[in-house]
Protein backbone atom coordinates (compact mmCIF):
# COMPACT_ATOMS: atom_id res chain seq x y z
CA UNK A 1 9.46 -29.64 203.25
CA UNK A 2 13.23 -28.90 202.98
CA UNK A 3 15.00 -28.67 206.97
CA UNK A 4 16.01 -24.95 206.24
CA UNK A 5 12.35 -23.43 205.74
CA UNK A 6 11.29 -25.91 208.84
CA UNK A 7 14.20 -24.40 211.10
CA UNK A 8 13.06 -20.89 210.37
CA UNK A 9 9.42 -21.95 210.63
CA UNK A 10 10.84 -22.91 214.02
CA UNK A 11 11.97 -19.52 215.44
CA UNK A 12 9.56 -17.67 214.09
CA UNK A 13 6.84 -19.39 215.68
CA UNK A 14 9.03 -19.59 219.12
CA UNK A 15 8.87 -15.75 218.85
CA UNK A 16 5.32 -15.71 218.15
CA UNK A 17 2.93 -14.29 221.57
CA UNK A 18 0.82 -17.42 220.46
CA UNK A 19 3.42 -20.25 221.83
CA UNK A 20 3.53 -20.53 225.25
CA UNK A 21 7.10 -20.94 227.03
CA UNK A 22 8.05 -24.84 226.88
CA UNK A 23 6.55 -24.87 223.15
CA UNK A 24 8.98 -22.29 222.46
CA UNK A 25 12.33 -23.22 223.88
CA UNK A 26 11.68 -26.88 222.27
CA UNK A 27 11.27 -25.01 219.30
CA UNK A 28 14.51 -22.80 220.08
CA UNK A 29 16.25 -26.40 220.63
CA UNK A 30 15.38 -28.24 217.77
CA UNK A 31 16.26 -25.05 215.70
CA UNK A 32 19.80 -25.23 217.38
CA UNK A 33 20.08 -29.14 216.80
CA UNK A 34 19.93 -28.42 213.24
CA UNK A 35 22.11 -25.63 212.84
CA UNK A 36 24.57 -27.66 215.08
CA UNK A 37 24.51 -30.25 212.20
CA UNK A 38 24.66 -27.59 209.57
CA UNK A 39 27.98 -26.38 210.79
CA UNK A 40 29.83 -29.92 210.62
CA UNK A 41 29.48 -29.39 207.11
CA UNK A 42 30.05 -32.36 204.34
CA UNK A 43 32.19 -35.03 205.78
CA UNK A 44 34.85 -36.71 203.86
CA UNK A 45 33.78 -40.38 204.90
CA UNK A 46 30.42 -42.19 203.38
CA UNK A 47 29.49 -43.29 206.99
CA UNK A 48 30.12 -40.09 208.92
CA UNK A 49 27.83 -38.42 205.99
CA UNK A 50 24.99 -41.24 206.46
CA UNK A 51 24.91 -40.57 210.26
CA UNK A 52 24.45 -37.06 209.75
CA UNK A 53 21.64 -37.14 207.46
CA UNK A 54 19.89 -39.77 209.99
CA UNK A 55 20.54 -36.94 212.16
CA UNK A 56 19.15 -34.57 210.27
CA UNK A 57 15.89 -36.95 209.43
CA UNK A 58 15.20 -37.00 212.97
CA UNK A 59 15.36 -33.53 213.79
CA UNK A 60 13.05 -32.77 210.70
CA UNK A 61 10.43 -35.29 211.95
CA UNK A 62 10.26 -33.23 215.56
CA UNK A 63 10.16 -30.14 213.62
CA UNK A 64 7.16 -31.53 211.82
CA UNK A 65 5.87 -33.08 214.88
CA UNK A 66 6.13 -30.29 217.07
CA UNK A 67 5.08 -27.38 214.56
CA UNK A 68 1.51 -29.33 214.04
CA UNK A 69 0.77 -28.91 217.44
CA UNK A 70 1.10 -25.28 217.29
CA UNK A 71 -2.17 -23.15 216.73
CA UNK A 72 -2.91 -21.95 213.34
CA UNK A 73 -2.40 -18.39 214.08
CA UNK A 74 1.39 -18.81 215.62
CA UNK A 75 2.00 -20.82 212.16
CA UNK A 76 0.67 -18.13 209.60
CA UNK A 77 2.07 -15.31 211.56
CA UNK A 78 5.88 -17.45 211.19
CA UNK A 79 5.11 -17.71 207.54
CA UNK A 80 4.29 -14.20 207.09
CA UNK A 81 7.24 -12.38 204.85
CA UNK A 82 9.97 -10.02 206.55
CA UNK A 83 9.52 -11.52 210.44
């Protein structure tokens, strides 16, 4: 799943009633660790670019990670249109 639909699947679901506090501000944070990386934009250097995408990687796998362990109902209510 492409990092853009997961960081939106993230605040949605933090704003969900079904996620309780922590759950929600690690969502909040992983959503701003990715838009963080977003706004350095494309670097000019190979290497710089390569560190970013591992950067990237590993915020998608927490995404992933953490949105699993969210209950079904917080998750389908986050995917529902116009939220």
């Amino acid at each position: 799943m492409n990092i853009a639909v997961l960081a939106v699947l993230c605040k949605r679901a933090a704003n969900s009633a079904c996620v309780d506090d922590a759950t929600a501000k690690r969502l909040r944070q992983l959503k701003q660790e990715w838009a963080k990386l977003e706004a350095r934009g494309t670097p000019s250097d190979y290497k710089t670019h390569q560190q970013i995408q591992a950067q990237k990687a590993t915020v998608k796998a927490r995404m992933v990670e953490l949105l699993c362990t969210i209950p079904a109902v917080a998750t389908e209510t986050a995917l529902k249109p116009g939220r």
